[in-house]
C-alpha atoms as a PDB file:
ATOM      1  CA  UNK A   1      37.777  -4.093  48.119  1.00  0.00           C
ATOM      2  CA  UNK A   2      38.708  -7.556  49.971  1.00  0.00           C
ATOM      3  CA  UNK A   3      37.220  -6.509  52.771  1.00  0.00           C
ATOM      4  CA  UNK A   4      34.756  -4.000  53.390  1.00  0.00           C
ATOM      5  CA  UNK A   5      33.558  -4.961  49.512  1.00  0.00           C
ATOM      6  CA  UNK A   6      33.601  -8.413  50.185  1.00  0.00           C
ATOM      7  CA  UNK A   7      34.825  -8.670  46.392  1.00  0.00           C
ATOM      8  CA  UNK A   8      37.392 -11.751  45.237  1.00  0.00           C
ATOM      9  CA  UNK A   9      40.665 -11.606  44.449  1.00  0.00           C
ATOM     10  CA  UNK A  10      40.625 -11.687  40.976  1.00  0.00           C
ATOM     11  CA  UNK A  11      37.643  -9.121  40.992  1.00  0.00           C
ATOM     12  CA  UNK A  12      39.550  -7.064  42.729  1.00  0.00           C
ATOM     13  CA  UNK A  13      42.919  -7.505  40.113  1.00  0.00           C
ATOM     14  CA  UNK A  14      40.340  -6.606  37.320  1.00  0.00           C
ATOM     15  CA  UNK A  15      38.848  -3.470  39.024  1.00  0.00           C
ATOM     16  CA  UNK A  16      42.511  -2.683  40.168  1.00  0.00           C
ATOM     17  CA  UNK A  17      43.632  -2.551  36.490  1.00  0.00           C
ATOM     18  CA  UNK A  18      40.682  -0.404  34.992  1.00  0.00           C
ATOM     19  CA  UNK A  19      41.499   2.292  38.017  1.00  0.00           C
ATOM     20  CA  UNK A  20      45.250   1.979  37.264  1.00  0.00           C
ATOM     21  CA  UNK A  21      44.569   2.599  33.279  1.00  0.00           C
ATOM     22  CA  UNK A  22      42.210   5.455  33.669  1.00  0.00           C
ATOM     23  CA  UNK A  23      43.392   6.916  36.360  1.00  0.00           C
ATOM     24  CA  UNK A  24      46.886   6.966  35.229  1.00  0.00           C
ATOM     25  CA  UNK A  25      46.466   7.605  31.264  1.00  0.00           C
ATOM     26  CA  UNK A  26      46.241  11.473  31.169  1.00  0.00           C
ATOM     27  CA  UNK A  27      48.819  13.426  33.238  1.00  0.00           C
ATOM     28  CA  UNK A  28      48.975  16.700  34.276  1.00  0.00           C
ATOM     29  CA  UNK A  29      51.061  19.067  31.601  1.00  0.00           C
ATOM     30  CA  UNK A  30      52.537  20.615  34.647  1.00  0.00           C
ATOM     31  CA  UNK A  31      56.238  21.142  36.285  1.00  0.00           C
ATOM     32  CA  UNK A  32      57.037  18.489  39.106  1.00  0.00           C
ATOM     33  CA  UNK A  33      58.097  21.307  40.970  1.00  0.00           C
ATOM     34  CA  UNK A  34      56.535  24.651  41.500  1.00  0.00           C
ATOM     35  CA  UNK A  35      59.478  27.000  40.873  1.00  0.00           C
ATOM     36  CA  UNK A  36      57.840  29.723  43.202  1.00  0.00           C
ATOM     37  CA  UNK A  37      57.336  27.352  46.084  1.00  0.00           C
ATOM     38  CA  UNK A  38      59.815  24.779  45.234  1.00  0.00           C
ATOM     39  CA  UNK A  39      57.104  22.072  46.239  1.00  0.00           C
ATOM     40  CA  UNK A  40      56.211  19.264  44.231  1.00  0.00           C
ATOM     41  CA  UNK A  41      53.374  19.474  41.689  1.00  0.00           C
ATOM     42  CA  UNK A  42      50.739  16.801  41.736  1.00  0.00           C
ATOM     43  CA  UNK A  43      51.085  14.906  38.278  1.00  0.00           C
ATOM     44  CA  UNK A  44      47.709  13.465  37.796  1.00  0.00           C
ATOM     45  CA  UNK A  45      43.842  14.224  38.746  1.00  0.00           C
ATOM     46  CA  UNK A  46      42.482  13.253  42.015  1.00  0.00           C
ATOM     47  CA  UNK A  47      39.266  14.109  40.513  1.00  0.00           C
ATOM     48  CA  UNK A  48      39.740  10.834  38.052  1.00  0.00           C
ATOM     49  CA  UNK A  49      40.878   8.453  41.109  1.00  0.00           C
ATOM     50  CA  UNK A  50      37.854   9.508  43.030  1.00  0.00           C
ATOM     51  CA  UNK A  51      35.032   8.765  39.782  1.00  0.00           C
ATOM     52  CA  UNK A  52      36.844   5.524  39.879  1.00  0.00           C
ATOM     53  CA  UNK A  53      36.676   4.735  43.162  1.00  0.00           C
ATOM     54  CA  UNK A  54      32.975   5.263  43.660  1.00  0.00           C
ATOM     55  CA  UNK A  55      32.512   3.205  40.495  1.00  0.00           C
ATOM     56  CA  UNK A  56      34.048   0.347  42.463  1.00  0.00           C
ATOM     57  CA  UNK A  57      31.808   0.265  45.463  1.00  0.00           C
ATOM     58  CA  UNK A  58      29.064   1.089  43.401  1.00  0.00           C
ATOM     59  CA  UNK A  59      29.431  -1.920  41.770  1.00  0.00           C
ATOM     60  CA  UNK A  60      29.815  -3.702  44.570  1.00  0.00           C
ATOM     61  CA  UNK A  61      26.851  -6.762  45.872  1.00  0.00           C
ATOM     62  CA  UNK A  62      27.271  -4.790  49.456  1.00  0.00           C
ATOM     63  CA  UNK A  63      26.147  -1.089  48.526  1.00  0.00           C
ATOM     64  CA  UNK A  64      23.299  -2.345  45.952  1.00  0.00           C
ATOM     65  CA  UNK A  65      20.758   0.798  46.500  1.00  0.00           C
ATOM     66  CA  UNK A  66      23.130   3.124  48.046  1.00  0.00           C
ATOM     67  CA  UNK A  67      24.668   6.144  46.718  1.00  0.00           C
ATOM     68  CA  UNK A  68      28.663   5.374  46.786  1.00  0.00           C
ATOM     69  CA  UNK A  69      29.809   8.457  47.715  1.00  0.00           C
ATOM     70  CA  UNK A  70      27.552   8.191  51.194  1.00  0.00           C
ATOM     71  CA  UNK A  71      29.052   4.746  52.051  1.00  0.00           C
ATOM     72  CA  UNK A  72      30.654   4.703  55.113  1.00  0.00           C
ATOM     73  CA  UNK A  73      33.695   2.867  56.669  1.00  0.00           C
ATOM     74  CA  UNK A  74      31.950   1.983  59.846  1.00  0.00           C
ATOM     75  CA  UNK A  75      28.178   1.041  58.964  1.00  0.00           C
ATOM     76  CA  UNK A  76      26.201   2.547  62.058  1.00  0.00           C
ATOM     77  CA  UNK A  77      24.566  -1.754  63.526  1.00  0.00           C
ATOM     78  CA  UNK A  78      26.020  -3.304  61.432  1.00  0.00           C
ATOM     79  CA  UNK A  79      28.874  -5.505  63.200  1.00  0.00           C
ATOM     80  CA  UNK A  80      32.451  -5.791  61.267  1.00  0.00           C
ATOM     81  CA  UNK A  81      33.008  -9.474  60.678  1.00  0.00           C
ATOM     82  CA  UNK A  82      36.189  -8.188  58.600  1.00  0.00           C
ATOM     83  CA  UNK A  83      37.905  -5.671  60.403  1.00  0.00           C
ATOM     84  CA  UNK A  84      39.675  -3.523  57.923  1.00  0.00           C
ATOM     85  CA  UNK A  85      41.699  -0.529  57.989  1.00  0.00           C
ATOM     86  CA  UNK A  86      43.795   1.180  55.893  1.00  0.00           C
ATOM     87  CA  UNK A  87      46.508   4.232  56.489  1.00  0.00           C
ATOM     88  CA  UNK A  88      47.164   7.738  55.931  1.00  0.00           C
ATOM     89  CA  UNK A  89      49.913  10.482  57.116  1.00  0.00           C
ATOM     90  CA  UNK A  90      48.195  13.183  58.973  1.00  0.00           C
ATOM     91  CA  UNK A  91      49.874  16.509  56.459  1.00  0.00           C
ATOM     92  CA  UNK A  92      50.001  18.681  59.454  1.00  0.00           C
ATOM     93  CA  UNK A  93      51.178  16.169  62.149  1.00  0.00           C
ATOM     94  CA  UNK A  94      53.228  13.566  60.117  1.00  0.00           C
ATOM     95  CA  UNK A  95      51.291  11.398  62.620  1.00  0.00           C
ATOM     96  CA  UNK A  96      49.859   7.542  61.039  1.00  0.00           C
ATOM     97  CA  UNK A  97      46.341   7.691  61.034  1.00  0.00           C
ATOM     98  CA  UNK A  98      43.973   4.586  60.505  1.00  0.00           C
ATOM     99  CA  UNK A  99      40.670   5.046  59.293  1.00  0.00           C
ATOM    100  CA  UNK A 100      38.804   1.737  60.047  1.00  0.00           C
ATOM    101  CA  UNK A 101      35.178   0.072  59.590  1.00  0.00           C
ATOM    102  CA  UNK A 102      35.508  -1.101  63.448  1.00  0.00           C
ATOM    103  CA  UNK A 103      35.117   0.829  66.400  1.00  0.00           C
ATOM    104  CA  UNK A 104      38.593   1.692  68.482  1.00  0.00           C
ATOM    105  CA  UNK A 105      38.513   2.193  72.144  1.00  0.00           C
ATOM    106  CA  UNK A 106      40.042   5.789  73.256  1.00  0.00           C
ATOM    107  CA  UNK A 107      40.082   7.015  69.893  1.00  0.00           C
ATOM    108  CA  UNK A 108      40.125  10.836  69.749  1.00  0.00           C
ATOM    109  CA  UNK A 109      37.473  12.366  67.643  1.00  0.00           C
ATOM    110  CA  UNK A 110      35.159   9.149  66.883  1.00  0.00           C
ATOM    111  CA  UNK A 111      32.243  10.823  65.999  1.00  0.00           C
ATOM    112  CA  UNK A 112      34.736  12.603  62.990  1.00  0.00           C
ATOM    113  CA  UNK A 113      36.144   9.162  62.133  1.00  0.00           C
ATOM    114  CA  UNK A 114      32.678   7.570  62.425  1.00  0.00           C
ATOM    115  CA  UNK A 115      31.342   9.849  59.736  1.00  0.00           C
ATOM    116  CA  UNK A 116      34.598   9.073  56.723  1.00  0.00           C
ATOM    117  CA  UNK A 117      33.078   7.326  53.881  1.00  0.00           C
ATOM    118  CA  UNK A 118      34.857   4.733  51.938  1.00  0.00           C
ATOM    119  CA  UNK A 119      35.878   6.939  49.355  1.00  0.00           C
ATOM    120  CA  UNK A 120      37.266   9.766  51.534  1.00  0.00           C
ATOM    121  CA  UNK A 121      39.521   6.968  53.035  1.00  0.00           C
ATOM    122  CA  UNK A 122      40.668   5.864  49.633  1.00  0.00           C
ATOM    123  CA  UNK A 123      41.343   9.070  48.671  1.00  0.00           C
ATOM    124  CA  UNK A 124      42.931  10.107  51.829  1.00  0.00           C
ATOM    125  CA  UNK A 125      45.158   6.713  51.545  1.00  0.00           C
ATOM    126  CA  UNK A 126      46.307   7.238  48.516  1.00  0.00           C
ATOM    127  CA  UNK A 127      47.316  11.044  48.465  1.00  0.00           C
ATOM    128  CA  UNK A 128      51.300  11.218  47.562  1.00  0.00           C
ATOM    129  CA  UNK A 129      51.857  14.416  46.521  1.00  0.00           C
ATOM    130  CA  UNK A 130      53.674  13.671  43.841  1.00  0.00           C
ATOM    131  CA  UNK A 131      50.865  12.017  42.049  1.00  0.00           C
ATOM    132  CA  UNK A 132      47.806  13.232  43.590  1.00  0.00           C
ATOM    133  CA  UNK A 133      46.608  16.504  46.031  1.00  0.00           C
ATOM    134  CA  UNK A 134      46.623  15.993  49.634  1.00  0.00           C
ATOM    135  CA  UNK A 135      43.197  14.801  50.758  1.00  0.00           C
ATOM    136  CA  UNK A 136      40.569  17.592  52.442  1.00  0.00           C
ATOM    137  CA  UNK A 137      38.036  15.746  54.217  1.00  0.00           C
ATOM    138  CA  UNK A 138      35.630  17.484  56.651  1.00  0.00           C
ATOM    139  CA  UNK A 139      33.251  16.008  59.113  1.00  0.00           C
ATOM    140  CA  UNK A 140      30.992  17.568  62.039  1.00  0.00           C
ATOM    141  CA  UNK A 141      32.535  21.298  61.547  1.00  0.00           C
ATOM    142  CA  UNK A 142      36.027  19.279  62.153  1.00  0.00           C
ATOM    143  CA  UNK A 143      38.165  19.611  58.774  1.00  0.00           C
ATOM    144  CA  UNK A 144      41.591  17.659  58.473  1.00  0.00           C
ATOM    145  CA  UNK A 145      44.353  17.104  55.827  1.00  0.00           C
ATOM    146  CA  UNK A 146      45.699  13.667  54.799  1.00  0.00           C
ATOM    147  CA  UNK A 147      48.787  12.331  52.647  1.00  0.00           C
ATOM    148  CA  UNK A 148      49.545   9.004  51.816  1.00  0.00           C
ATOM    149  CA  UNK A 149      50.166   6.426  54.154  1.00  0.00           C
ATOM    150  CA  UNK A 150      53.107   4.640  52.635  1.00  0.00           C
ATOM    151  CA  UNK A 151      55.145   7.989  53.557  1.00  0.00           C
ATOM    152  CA  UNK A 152      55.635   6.897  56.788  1.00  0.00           C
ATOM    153  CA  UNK A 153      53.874   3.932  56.929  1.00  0.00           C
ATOM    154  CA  UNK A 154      54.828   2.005  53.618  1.00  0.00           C
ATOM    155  CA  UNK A 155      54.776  -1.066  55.393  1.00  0.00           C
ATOM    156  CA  UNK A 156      51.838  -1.133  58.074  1.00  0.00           C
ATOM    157  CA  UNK A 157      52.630  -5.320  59.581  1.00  0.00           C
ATOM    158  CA  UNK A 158      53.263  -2.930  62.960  1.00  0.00           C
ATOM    159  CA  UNK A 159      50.100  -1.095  63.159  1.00  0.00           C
ATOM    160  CA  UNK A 160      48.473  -3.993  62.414  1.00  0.00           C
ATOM    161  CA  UNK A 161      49.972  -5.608  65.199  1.00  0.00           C
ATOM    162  CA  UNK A 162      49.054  -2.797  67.573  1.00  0.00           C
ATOM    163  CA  UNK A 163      45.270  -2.538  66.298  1.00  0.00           C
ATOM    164  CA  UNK A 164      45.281  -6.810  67.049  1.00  0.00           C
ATOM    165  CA  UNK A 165      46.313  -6.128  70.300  1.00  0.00           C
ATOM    166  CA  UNK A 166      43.913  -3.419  71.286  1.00  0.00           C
ATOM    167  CA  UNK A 167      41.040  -5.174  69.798  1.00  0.00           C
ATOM    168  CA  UNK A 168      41.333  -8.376  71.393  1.00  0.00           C
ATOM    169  CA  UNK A 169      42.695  -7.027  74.623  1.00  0.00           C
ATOM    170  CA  UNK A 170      45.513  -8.985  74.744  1.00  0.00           C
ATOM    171  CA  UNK A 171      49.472  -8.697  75.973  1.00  0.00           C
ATOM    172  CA  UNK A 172      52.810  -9.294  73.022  1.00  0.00           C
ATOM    173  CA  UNK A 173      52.876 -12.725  74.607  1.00  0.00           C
ATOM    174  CA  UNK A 174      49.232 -13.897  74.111  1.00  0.00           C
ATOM    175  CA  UNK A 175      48.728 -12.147  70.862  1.00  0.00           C
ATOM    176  CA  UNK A 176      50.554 -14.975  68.896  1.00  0.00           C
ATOM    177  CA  UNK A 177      47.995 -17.876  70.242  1.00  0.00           C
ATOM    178  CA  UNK A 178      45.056 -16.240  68.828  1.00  0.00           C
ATOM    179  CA  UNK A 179      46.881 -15.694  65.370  1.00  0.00           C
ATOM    180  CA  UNK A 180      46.260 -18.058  62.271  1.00  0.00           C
ATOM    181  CA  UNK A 181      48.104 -16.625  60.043  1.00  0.00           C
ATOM    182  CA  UNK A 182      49.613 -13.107  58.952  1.00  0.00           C
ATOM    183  CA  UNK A 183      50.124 -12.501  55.333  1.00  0.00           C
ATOM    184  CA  UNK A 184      52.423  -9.499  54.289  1.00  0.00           C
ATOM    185  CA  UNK A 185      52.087  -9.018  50.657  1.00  0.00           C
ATOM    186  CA  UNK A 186      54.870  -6.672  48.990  1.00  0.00           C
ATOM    187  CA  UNK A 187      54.335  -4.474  45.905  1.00  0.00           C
ATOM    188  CA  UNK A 188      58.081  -5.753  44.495  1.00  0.00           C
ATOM    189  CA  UNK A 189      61.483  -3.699  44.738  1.00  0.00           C
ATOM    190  CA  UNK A 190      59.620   0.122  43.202  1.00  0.00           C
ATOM    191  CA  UNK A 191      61.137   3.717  43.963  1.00  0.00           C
ATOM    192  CA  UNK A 192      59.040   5.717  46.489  1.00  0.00           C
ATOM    193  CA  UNK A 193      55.253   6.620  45.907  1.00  0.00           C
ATOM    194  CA  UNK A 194      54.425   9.095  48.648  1.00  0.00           C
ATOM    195  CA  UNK A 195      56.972  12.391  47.521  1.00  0.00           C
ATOM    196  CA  UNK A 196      56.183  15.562  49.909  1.00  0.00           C
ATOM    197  CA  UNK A 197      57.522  19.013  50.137  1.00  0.00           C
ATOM    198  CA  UNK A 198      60.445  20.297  48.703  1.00  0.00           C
ATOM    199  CA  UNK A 199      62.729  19.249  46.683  1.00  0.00           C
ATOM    200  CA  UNK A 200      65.280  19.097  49.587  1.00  0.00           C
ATOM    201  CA  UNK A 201      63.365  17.215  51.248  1.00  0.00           C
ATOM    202  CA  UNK A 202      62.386  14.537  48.782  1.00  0.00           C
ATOM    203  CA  UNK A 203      66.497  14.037  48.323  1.00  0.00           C
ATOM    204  CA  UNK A 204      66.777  13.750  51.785  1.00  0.00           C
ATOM    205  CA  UNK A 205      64.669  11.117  52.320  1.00  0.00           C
ATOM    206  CA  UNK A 206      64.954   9.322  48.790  1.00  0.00           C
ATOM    207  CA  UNK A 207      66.848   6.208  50.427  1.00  0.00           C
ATOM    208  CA  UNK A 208      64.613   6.045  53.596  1.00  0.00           C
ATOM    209  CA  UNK A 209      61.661   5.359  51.976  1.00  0.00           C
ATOM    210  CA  UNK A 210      63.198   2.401  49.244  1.00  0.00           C
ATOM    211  CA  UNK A 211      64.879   0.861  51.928  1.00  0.00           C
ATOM    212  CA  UNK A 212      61.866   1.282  54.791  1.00  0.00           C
ATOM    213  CA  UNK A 213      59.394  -1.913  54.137  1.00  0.00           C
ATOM    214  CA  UNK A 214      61.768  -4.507  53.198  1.00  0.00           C
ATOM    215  CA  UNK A 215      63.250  -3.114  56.718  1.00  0.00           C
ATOM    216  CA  UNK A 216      59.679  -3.236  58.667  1.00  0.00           C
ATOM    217  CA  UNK A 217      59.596  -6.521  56.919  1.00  0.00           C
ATOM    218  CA  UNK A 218      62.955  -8.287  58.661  1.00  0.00           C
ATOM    219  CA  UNK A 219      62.171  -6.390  61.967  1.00  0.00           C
ATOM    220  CA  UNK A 220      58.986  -7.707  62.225  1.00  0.00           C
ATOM    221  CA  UNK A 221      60.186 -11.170  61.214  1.00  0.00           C
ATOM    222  CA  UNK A 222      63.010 -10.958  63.643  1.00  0.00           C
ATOM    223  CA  UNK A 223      60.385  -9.959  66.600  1.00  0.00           C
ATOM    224  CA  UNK A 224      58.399 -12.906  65.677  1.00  0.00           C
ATOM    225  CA  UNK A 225      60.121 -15.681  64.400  1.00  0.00           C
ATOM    226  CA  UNK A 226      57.987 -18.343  66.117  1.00  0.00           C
ATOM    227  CA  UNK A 227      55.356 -17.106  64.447  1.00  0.00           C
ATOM    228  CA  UNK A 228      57.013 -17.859  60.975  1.00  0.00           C
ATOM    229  CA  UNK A 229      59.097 -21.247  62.249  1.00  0.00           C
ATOM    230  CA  UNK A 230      55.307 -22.583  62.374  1.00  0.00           C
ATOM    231  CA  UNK A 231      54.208 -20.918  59.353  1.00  0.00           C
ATOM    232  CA  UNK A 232      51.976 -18.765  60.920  1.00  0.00           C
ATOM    233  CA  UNK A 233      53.607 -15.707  59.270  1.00  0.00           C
ATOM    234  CA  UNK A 234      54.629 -15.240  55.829  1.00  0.00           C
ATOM    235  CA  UNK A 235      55.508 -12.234  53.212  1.00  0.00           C
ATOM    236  CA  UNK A 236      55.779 -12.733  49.399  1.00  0.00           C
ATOM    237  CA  UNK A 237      57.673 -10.102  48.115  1.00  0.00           C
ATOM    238  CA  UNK A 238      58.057 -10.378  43.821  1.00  0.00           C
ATOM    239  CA  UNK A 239      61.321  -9.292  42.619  1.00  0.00           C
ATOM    240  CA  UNK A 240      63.550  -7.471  39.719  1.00  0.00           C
ATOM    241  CA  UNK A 241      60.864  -4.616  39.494  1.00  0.00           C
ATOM    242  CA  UNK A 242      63.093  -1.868  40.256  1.00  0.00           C
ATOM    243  CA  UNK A 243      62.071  -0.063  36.571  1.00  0.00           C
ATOM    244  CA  UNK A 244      58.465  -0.678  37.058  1.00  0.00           C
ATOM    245  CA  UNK A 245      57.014   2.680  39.032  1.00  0.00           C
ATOM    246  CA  UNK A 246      53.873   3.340  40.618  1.00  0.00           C
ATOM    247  CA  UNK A 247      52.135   4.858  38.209  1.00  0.00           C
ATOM    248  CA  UNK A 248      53.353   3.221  34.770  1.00  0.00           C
ATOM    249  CA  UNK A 249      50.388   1.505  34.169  1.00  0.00           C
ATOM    250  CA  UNK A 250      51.310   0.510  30.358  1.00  0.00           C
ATOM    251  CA  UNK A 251      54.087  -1.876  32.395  1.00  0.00           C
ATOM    252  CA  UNK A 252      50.862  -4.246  34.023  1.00  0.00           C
ATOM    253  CA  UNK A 253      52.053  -6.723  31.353  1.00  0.00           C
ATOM    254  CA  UNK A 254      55.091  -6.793  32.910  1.00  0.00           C
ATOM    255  CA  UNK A 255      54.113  -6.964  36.182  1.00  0.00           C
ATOM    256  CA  UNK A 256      52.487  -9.727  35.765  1.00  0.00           C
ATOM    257  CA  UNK A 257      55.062 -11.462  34.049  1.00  0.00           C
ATOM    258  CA  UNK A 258      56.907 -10.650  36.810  1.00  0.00           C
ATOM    259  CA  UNK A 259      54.585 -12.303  39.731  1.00  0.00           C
ATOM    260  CA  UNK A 260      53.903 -15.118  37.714  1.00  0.00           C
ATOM    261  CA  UNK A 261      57.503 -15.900  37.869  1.00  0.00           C
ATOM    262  CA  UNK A 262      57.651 -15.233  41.426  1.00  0.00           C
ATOM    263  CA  UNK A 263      54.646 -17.939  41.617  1.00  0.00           C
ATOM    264  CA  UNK A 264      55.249 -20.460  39.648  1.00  0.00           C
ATOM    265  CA  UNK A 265      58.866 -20.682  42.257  1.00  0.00           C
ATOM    266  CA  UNK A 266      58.390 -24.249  43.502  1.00  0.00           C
ATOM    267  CA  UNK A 267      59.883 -22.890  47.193  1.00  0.00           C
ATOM    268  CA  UNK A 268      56.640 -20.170  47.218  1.00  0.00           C
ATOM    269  CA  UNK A 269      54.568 -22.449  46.297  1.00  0.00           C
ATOM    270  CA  UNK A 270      54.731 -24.729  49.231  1.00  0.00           C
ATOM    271  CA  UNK A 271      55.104 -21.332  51.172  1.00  0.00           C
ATOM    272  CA  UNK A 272      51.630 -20.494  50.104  1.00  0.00           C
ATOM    273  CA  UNK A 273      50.283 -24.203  50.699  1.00  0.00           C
ATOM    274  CA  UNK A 274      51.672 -24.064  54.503  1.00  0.00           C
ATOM    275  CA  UNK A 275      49.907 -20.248  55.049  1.00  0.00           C
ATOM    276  CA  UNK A 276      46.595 -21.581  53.830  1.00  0.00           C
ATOM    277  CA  UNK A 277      46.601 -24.601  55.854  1.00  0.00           C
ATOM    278  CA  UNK A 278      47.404 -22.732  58.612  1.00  0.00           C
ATOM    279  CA  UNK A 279      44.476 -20.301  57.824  1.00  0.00           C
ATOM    280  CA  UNK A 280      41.970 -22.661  57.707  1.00  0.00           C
ATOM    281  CA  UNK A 281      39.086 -22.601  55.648  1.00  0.00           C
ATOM    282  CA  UNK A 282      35.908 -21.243  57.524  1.00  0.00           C
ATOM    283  CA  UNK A 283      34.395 -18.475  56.160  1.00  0.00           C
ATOM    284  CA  UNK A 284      33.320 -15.433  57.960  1.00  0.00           C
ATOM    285  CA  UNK A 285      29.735 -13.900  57.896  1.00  0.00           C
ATOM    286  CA  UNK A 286      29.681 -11.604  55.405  1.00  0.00           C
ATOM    287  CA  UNK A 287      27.780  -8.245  55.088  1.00  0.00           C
ATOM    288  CA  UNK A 288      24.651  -9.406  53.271  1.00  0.00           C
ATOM    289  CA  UNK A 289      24.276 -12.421  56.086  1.00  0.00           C
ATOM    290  CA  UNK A 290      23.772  -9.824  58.085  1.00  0.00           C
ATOM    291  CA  UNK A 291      21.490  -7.985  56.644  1.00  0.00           C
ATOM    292  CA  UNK A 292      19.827 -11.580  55.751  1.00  0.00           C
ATOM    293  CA  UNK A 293      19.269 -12.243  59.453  1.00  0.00           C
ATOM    294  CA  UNK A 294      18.047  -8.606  60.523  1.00  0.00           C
ATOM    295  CA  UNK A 295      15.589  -8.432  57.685  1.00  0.00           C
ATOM    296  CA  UNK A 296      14.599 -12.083  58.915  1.00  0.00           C
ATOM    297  CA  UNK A 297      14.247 -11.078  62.305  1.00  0.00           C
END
């Protein structure tokens, strides 16, 4: 929504909510587990998430005239001044995948990727088994199957390292010259959102994947220190919502109780000052000044 939307933050808190109470409201009368396969049973519709979703970028000042469910990641001439992408667990691989709006250099099937829509992406991003299906999407005779990205991946800071460095070309040690700042926004202390297979498996990795992004988190800080020593790097991370699960949406009240406490912490505060002077505040060219200048030209 930030990005390839070009929607506010508080836009995108608002649309974020209506999803999260729609979406969320109705569960499936189902067992969590399917006693036959012993796999877990997806507990709400995917069918819901996705009339949402296309709501959003249908409302969006971007997409005006264009049918939602056509809209693309990666606009065919049309350059991305915001280069977004977001990540999914390949269900047959286990492998991260990163479905983008930019172009990547080497990447296997491009002319697949080049054809995902926003929507699929969502869909594909979001697809923990234990809440929704896995994510079908099919492209150019090529079909693939996605899960949620936070299986494996609940804490991205290192792909987005890796994409920075492919992008730009550059080594470990010149990456950090061209950075402003990196922002690494935590969802609080939750259980795990992306539950797959059996119920073996689940227990197995319970632990893993609580423990896993506050981990990424220190690693990454401990690789790159400099970077945060000049403020260059920071994470906000609200606390004490260990009760307060992915999909209770009638908690959002507490929630934000919750980060507003976190906020209003006179220490985070000047945190935040320090990461937005050292952002800066130019603004980048935006989707419709494109299309401003090519309909000008």
């Amino acid at each position: 929504m930030l990005g390839c939307l070009e929607m506010d933050v508080q836009t995108c808190i608002e649309k974020y909510i209506e999803v999260m109470d729609y979406v969320f409201d109705n569960p499936t009368p189902v067992m969590p587990v399917n006693i036959f396969s012993r796999e877990l049973t997806p507990k709400y519709q995917q069918s819901r998430l996705r009339e949402r979703i296309l709501s959003v970028i249908g409302d969006s000042r971007v997409t005006q005239g264009m049918p939602p469910e056509t809209v693309r990641m990666r606009r065919a001439g049309i350059p991305s001044h915001c280069k977004v992408f977001v990540v999914a667990t390949d269900a047959n691989t286990s492998d991260d995948v990163q479905f983008t709006n930019y172009a990547r250099p080497f990447e296997q099937q491009s002319n697949y990727f080049d054809q995902v829509t926003l929507c699929e992406a969502a869909l594909a991003s979001t697809a923990a088994l234990s809440f929704f299906e896995p994510m079908k999407i099919s492209h150019g005779g090529i079909s693939r199957t996605f899960l949620d990205g936070g299986f494996y991946q609940n804490n991205p800071v290192s792909i987005l390292w890796r994409e920075a460095l492919v992008q730009f070309n550059l080594t470990d040690a010149e990456l950090p010259q061209r950075i402003r700042c990196i922002l690494s926004i935590g969802t609080g202390k939750m259980g795990p959102k992306a539950l797959n297979g059996t119920v073996k498996h689940v227990a197995k990795r319970f632990i893993e994947l609580v423990t896993r992004t506050d981990d990424t988190a220190k690693e990454f800080l401990r690789a790159h220190q400099d970077l945060a020593t000049i403020h260059r790097y920071m994470r906000f991370d609200p606390q004490y919502m260990e009760d307060i699960g992915l999909a209770d949406a009638k908690k959002k009240d507490r929630v934000a109780e919750l980060s507003a406490y976190y906020g209003n912490n006179p220490d985070h505060q000047t945190r935040l000052l320090q990461s937005q002077e050292a952002a800066g505040s130019e603004q980048s060219t935006s989707y419709l000044e494109h299309e401003e200048q090519v309909n000008f030209a």
